[in-house]
Protein backbone atom coordinates (compact mmCIF):
# COMPACT_ATOMS: atom_id res chain seq x y z
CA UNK A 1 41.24 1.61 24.37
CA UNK A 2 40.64 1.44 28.06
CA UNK A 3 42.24 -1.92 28.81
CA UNK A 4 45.30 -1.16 26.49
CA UNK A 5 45.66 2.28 27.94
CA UNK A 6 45.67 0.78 31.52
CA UNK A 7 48.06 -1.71 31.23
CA UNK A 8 50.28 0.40 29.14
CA UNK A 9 50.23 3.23 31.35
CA UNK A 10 51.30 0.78 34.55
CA UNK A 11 54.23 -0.86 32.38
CA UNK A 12 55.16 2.81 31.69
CA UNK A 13 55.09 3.91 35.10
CA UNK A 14 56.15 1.17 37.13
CA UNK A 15 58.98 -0.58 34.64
CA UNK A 16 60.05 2.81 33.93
CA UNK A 17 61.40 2.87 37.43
CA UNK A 18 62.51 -0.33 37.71
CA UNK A 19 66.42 -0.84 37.83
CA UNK A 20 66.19 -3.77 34.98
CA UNK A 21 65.86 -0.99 32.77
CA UNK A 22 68.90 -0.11 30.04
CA UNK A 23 68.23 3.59 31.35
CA UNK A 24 69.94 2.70 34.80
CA UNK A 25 73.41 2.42 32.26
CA UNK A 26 74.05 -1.22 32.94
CA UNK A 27 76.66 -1.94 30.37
CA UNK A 28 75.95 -5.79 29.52
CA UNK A 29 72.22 -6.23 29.62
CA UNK A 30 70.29 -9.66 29.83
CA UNK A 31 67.45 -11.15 28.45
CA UNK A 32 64.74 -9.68 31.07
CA UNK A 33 66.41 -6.27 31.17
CA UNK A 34 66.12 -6.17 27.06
CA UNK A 35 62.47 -7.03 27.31
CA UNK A 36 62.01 -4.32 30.09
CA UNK A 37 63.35 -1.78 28.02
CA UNK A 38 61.47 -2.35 25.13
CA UNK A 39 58.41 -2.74 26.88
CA UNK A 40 58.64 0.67 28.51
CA UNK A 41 59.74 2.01 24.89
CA UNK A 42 56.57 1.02 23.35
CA UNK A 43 54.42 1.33 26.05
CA UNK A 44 54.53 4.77 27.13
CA UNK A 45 53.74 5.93 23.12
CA UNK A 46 50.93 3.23 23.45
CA UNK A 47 49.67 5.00 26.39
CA UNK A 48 50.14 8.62 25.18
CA UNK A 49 48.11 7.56 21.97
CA UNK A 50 44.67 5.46 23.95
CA UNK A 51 45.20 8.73 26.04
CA UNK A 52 44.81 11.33 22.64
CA UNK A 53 42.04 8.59 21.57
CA UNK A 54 39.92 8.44 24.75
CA UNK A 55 40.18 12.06 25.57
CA UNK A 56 38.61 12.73 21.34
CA UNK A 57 35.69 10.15 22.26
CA UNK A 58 35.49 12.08 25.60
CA UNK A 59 35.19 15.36 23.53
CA UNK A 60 32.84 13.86 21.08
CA UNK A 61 30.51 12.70 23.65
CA UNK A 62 30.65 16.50 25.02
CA UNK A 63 29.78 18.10 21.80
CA UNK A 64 26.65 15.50 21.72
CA UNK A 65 25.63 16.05 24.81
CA UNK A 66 25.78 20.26 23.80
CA UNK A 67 23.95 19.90 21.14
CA UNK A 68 21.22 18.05 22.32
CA UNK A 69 20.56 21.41 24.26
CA UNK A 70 18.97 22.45 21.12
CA UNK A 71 15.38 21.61 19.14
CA UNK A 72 16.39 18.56 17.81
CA UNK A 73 14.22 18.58 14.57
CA UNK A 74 15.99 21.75 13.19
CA UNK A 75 18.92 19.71 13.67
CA UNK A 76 18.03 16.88 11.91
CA UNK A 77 17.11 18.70 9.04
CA UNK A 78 19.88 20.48 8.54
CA UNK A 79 22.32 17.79 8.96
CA UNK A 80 20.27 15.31 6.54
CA UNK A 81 21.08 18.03 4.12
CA UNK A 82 24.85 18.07 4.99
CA UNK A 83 25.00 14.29 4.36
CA UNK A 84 25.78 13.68 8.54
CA UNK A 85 24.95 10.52 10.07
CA UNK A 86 22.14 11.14 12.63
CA UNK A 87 23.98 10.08 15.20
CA UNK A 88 27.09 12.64 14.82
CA UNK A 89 24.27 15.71 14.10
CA UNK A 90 26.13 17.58 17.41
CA UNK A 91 29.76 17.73 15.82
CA UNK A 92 27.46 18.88 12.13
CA UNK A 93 26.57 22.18 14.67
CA UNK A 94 29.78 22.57 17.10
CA UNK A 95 32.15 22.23 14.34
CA UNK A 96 30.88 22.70 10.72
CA UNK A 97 28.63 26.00 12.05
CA UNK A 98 31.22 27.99 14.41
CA UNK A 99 32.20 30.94 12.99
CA UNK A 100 35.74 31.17 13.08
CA UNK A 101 36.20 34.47 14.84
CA UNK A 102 34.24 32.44 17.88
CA UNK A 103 36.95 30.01 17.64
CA UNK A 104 39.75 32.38 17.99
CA UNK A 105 37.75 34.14 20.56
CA UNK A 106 37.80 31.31 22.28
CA UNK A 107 40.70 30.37 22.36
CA UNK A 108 42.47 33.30 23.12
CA UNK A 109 40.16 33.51 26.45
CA UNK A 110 41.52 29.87 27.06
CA UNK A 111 45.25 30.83 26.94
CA UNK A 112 44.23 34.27 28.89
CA UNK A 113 43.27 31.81 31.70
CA UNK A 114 45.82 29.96 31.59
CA UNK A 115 48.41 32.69 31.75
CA UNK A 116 46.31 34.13 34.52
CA UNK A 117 46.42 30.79 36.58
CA UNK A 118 50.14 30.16 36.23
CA UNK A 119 50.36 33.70 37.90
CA UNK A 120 48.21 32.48 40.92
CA UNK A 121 49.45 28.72 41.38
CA UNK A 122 52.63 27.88 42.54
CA UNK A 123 54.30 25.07 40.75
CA UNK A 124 56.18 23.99 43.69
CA UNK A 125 53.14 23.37 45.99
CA UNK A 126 50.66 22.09 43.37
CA UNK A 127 52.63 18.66 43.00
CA UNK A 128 52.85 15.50 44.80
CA UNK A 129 56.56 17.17 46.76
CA UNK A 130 54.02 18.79 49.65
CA UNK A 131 53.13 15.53 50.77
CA UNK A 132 56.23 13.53 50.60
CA UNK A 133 57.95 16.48 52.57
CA UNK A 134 55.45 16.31 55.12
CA UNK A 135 55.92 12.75 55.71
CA UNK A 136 59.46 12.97 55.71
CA UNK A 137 59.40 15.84 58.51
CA UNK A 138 56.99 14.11 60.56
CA UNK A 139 58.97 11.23 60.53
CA UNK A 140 62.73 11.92 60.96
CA UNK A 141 63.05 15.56 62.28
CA UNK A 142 59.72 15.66 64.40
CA UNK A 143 60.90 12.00 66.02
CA UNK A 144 63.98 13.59 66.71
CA UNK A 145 63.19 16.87 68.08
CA UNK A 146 60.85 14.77 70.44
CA UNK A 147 63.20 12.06 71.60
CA UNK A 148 66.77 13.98 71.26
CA UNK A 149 65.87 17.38 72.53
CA UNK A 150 62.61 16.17 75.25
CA UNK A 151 60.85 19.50 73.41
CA UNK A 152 57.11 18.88 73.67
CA UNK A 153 55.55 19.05 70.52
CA UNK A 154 52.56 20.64 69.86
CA UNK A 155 51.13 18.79 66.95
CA UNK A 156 48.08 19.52 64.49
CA UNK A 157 44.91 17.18 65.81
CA UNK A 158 44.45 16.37 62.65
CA UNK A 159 47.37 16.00 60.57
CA UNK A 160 50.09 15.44 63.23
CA UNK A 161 52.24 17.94 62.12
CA UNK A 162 54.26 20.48 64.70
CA UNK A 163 55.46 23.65 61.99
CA UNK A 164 57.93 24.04 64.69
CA UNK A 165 59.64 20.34 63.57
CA UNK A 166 61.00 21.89 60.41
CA UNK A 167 64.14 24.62 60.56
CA UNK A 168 65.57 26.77 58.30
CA UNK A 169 68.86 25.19 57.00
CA UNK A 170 70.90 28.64 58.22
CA UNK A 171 68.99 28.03 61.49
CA UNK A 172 71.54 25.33 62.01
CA UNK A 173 74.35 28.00 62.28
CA UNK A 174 74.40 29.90 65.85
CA UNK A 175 74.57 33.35 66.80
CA UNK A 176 78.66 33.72 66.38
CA UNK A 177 78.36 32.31 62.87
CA UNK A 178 79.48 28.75 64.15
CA UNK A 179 77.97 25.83 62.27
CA UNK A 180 76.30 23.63 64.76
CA UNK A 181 77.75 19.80 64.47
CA UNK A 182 77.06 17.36 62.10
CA UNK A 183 77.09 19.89 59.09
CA UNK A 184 74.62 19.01 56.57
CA UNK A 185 75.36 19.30 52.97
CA UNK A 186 71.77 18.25 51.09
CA UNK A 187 72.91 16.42 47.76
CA UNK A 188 70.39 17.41 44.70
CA UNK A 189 70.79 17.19 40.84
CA UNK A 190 70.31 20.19 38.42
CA UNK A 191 68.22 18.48 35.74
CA UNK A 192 70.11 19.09 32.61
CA UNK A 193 67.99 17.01 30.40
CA UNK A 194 67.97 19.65 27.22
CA UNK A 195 71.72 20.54 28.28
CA UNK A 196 74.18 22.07 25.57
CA UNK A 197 77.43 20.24 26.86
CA UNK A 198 77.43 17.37 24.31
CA UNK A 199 80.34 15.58 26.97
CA UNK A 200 76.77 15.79 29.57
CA UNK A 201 74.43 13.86 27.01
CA UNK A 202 74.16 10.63 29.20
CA UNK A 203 74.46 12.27 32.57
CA UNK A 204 71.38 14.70 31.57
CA UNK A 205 71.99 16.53 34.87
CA UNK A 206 74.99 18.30 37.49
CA UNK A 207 75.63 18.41 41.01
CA UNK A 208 73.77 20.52 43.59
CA UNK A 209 74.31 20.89 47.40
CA UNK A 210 71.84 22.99 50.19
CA UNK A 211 74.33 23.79 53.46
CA UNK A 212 73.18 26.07 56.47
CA UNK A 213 75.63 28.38 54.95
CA UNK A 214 75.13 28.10 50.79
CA UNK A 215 72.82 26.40 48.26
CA UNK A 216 74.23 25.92 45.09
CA UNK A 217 76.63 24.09 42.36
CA UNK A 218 80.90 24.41 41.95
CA UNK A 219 80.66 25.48 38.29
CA UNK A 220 77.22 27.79 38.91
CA UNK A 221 77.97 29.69 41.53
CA UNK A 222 76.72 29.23 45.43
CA UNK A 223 74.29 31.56 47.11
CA UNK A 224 74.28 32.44 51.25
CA UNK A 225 71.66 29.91 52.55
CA UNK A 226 69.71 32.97 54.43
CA UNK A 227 68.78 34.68 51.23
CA UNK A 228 68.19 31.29 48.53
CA UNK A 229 64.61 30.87 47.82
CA UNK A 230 63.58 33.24 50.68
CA UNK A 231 61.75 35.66 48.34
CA UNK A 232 63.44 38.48 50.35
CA UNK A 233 62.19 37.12 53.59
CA UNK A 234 64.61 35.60 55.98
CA UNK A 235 61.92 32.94 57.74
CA UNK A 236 60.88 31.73 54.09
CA UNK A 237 64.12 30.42 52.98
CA UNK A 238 64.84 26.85 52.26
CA UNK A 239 64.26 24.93 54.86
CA UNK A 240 66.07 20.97 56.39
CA UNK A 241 62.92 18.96 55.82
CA UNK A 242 62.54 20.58 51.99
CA UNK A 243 65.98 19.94 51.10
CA UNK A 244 65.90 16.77 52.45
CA UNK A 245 62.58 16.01 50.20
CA UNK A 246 64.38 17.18 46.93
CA UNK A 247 67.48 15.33 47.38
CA UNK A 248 64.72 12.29 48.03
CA UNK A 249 62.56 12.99 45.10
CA UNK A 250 63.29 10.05 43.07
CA UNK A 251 60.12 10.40 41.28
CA UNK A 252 60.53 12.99 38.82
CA UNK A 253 59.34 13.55 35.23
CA UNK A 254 62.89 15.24 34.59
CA UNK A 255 66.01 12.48 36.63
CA UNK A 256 68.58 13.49 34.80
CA UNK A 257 69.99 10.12 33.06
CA UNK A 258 67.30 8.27 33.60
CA UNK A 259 64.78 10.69 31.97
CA UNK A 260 62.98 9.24 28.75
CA UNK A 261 60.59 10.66 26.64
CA UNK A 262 57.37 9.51 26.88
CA UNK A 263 57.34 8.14 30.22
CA UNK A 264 58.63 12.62 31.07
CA UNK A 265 55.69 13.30 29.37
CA UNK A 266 53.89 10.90 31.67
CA UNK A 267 54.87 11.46 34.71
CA UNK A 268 54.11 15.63 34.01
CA UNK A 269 50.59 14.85 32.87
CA UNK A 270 49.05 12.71 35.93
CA UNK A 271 51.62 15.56 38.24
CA UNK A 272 53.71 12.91 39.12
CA UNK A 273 56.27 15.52 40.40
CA UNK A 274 58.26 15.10 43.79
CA UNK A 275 60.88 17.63 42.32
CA UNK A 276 61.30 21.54 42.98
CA UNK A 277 61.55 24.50 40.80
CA UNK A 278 64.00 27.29 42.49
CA UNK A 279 66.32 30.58 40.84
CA UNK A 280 69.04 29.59 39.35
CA UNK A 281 72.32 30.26 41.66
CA UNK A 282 74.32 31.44 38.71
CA UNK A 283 74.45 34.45 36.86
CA UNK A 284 71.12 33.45 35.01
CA UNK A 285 69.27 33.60 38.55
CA UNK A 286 70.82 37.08 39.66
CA UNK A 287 67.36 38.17 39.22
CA UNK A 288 65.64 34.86 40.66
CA UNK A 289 67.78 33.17 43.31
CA UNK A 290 65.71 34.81 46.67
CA UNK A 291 62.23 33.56 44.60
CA UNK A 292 61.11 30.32 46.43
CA UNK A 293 59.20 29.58 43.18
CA UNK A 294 58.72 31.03 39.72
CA UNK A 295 56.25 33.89 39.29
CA UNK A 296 54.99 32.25 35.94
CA UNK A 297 54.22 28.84 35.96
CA UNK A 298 53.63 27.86 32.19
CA UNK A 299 57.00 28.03 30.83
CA UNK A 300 58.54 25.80 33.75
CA UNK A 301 55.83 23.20 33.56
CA UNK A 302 56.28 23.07 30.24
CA UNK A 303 59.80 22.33 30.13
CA UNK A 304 59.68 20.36 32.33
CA UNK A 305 56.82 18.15 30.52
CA UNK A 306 59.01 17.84 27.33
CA UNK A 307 62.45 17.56 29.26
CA UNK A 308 63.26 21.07 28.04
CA UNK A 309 65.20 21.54 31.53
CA UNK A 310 68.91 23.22 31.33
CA UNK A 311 71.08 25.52 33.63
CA UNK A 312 70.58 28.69 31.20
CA UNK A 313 66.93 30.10 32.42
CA UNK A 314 66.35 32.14 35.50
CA UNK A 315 65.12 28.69 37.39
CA UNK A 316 66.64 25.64 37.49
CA UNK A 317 64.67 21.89 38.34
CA UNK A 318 65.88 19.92 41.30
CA UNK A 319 65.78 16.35 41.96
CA UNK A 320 66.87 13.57 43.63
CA UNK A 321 70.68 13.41 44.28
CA UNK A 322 70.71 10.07 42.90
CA UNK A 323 70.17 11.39 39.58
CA UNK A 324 73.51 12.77 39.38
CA UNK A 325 75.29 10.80 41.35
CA UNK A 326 73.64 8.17 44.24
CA UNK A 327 76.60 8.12 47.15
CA UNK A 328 76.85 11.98 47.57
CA UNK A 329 81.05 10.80 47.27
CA UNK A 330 81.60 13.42 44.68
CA UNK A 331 80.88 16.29 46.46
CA UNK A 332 83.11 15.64 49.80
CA UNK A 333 85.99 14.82 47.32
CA UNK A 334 85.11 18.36 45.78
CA UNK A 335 85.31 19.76 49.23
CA UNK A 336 88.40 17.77 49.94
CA UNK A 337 87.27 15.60 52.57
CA UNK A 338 90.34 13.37 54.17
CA UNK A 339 88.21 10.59 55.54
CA UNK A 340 85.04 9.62 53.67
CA UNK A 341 82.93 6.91 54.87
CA UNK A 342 79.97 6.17 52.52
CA UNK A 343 77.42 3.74 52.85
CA UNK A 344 76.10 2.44 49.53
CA UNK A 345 72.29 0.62 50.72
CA UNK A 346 71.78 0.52 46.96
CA UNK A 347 70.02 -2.59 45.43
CA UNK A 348 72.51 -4.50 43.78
CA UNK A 349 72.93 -8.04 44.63
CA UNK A 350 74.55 -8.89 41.50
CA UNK A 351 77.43 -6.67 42.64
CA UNK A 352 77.95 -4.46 39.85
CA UNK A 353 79.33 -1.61 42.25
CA UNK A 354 77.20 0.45 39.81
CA UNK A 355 77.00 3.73 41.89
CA UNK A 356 80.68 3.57 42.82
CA UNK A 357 81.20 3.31 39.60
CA UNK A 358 79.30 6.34 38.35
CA UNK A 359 80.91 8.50 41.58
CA UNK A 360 84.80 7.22 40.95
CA UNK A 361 84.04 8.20 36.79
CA UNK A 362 82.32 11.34 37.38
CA UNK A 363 85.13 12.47 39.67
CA UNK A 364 87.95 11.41 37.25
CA UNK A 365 86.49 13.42 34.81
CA UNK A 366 85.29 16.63 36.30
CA UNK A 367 87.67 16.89 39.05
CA UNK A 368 90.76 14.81 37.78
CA UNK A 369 90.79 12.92 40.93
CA UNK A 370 91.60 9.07 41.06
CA UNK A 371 90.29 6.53 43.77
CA UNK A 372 91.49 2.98 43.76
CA UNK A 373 89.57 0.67 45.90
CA UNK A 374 89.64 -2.76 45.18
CA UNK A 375 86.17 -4.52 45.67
CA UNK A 376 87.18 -8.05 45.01
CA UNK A 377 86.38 -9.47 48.74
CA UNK A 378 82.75 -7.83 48.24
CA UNK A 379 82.25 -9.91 45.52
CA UNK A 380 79.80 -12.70 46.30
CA UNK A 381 80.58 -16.92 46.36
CA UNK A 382 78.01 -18.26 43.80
CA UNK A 383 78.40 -21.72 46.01
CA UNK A 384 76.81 -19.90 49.45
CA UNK A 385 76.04 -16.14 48.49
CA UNK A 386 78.42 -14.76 51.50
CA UNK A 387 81.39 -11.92 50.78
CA UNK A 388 84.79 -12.21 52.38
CA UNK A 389 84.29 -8.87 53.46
CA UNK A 390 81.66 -6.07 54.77
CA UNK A 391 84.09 -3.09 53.38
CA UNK A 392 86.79 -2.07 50.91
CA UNK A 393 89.58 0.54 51.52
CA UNK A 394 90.77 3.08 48.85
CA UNK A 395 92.96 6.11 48.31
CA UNK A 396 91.54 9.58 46.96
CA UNK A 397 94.19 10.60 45.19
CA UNK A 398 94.32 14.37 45.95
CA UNK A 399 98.17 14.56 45.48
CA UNK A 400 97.25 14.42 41.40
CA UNK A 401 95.52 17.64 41.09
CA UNK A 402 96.77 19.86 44.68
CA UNK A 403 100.56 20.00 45.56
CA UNK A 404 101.43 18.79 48.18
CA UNK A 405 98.51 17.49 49.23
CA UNK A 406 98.72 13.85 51.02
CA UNK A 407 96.25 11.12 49.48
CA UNK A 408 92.41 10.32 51.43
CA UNK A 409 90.81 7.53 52.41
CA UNK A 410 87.70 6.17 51.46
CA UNK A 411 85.67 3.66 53.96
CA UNK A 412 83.08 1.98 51.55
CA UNK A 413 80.36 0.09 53.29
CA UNK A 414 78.35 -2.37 51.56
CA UNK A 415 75.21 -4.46 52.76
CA UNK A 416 76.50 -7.99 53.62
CA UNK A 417 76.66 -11.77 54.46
CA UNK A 418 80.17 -13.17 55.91
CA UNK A 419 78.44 -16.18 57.39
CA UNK A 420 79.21 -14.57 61.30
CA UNK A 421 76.07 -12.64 61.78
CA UNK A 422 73.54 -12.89 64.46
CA UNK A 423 71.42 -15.67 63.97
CA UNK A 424 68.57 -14.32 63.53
CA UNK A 425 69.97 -12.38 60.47
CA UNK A 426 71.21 -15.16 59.29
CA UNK A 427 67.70 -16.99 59.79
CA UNK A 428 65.80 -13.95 57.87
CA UNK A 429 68.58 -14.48 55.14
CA UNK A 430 67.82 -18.44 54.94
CA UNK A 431 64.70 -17.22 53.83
CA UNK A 432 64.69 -14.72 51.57
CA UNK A 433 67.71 -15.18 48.76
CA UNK A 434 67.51 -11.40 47.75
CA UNK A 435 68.68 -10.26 51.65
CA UNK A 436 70.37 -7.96 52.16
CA UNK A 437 69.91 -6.57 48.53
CA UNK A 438 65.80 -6.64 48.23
CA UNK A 439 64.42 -4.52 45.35
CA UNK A 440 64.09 -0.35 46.89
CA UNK A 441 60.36 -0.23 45.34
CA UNK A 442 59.39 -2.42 48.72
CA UNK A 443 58.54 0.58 50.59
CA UNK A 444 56.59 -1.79 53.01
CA UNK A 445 59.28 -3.44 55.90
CA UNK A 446 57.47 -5.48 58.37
CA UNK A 447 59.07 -6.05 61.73
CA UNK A 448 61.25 -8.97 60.95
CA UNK A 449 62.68 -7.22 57.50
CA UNK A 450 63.36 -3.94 59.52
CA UNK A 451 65.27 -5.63 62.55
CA UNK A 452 67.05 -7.73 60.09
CA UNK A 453 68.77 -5.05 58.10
CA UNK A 454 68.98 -2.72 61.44
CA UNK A 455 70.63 -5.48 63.06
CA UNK A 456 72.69 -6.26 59.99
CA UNK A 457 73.92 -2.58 59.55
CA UNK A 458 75.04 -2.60 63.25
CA UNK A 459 76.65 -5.57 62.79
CA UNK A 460 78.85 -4.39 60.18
CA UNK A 461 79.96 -0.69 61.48
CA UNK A 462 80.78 -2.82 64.68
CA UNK A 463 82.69 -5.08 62.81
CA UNK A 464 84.39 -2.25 60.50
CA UNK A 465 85.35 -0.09 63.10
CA UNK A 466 86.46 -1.50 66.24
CA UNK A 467 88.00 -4.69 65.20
CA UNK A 468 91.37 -4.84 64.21
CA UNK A 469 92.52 -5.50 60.25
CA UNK A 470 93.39 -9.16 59.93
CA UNK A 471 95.96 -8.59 57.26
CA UNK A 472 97.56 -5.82 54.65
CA UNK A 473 99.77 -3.47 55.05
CA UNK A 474 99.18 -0.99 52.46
CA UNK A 475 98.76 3.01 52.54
CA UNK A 476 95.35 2.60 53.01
CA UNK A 477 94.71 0.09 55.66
CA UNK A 478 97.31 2.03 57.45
CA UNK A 479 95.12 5.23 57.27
CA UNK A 480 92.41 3.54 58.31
CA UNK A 481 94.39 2.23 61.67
CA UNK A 482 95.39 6.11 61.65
CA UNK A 483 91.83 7.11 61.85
CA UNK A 484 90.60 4.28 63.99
CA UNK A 485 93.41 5.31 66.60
CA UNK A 486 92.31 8.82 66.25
CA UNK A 487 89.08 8.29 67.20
CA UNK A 488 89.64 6.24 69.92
CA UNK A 489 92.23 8.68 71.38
């Protein structure tokens, strides 16, 4: 039960993740993502059952070791007269001699505690999201408040951590109400994974966006950024480095259409949880919104163990942005951004354009926005594995839904080989045939892998945006000379 329990619980949890799975939505599956899939069908139920099994042997061996507490000849008697097995004489006296008031006694203290504890433990912090945060902070805004600002950090000895690295998100907005430049806008994803909208059933989840000035969703409602998970106290409210960590938290038991079953139930049992339980921005969280976390813990953790998660309750459970939608495109169309660049470092060297995909669909449908973007010079040459180009151009078509309006453009960047990078990219390539497009689960760059795609990605913008267009005319190549101009002037 051990062995099969192991190695079922690893397929569960590691080809759960992986993108060869059918739950990433790839529409024409092969051979190796079919196997995938059914191995991570029928292994998670595997593992949930050598789980059930090992925990009853784990119970039985209790209930021995209890009884052997007691004279052992007045046991043997009286379980020679039940017909018992000498060897099973403790579950003869746990469980054929309880009375059954001490059973519901019992119990009822058990549940007591429970409901006690979920009072007393916060969901948010008892999960694996404490640590990745920390990380993250130390990392990106610590570096940067060090090297960008010269402020001198006074770190924990121990831990390496400076409190003062982290900022509340309205923090960002000065004294005269100003937003200070860039503006952040956080993408997260509601998990709807128990949603009512039947049109919702694949998507499992909705949009979410933390801004210094409101955290929130376009068909929930938006709360001011001061006030959203403060709990009534302005220096407790949501802060950069923890919105940054929920819009990262790919790990999730609830990730909105890529949420199964068994491997939910998984990843909720070993607290596999990088997500974040806060009120719920709409009218169901009028009560809730200011509450960083909720004040009873069993009825969150236990939807969001059986994927019972929805926008309906007083909280709502945020995840990575990727769940919803990976590019964070369908939220500046929703704000009606003119010039969107996006940069899509997704792994997908078959060029399936999958999370453009998703983003132009999603945005069709909700918003009744087009885009057209032709990515046929991304498209890779079986014969040498280069692209003809590092970018495609499209029009946001804004002038469908708002009068008047003039059309946007759209900048799409996409990791790539044209055969006139530096040549040490281009000796890193030689070498490995999944550059630039190397599976996200390596977590682990050494130096050449990190200056290879660093150099790569500053090869491209360089390319992109100060060399001229070599040919086309149409409306959006002549935006983009628009905006190039405007920058430069």
């Amino acid at each position: 039960m051990a062995s099969v329990g192991g190695v079922s619980g690893v397929i569960s949890l590691v080809v759960g993740f992986s993108s060869k799975t059918a739950a990433t939505g790839k529409t024409k599956p092969d051979l190796l993502d079919l196997v995938l899939d059914r191995a991570v069908r029928l292994a998670a139920p595997l593992f949930i059952a050598c789980l059930l099994v090992l925990v009853t042997l784990g119970t039985s061996r209790l209930l021995h070791l209890i009884a052997g507490l007691y004279e052992p000849g007045i046991l043997d008697t009286e379980t020679i007269g039940l017909g018992v097995p000498s060897d099973a004489w403790g579950h003869a006296l746990i469980l054929h001699h309880s009375p059954l008031l001490l059973l519901l006694k019992l119990t009822l203290s058990l549940v007591i505690f429970a409901g006690a504890m979920s009072i007393v433990i916060n969901i948010n912090k008892f999960s694996l999201h404490s640590i990745y945060r920390n990380r993250l902070i130390r990392a990106y805004l610590g570096a940067t408040r060090l090297q960008e600002y010269g402020v001198e950090r006074r770190p924990n000895l121990f831990t390496g951590f400076d409190l003062s690295d982290n900022v509340q998100l309205h923090e960002l907005v000065d004294s005269t109400g100003r937003v200070k430049k860039p503006f952040h806008i956080l993408n997260m994803a509601i998990n709807l994974v128990r949603g009512s909208n039947l049109a919702w059933q694949q998507r499992k989840a909705q949009s979410f966006t933390a801004s210094p000035l409101f955290c929130g969703s376009w068909n929930l409602g938006y709360r001011r950024a001061k006030v959203y998970g403060a709990n009534g106290r302005l220096h407790r409210a949501m802060t950069l480095g923890t919105a940054m960590a929920i819009s990262g938290a790919a790990a999730s038991p609830n990730m909105g259409y890529h949420s199964a079953p068994a491997v939910t139930f998984l990843l909720a049992f070993f607290n596999v949880r990088l997500g974040w339980w806060l009120g719920n921005p709409g009218p169901a969280g009028r009560h809730t919104f200011d509450q960083s976390c909720p004040r009873i813990a069993v009825r969150p953790l236990f939807a969001e163990t059986f994927g019972l998660t929805d926008a309906n309750n007083p909280y709502v459970y945020l995840s990575d942005g990727g769940h919803f939608e990976n590019l964070g495109l369908y939220e500046m169309v929703l704000r009606r951004c003119h010039c969107i660049v996006v940069c899509d470092a997704s792994c997908d060297s078959a060029r399936s354009f999958l999370d453009l995909g998703g983003a132009i669909r999603k945005i069709r449908i909700d918003l009744g926005i087009d885009i057209d973007i032709p990515t046929d010079l991304l498209q890779v040459q079986p014969e040498n594995r280069l692209s003809r180009a590092h970018y495609a151009l499209g029009i946001i078509r804004y002038d469908q839904v708002d009068r008047e309006a003039s059309p946007g453009l759209l900048i799409y960047l996409k990791p790539s080989l044209t055969g006139n990078e530096p040549a040490d990219v281009r000796q890193y390539a030689s070498c490995h045939d999944e550059f630039p497009h190397e599976p996200t689960a390596d977590q682990f760059f050494d130096e050449s892998q990190f200056e290879s795609y660093r150099s790569l990605g500053f090869h491209i913008a360089e390319k992109v945006f100060s060399q001229p267009l070599s040919k086309g005319t149409g409306q959006a190549e002549v935006l983009f000379e628009a905006f190039r101009s405007g920058r430069s002037s």
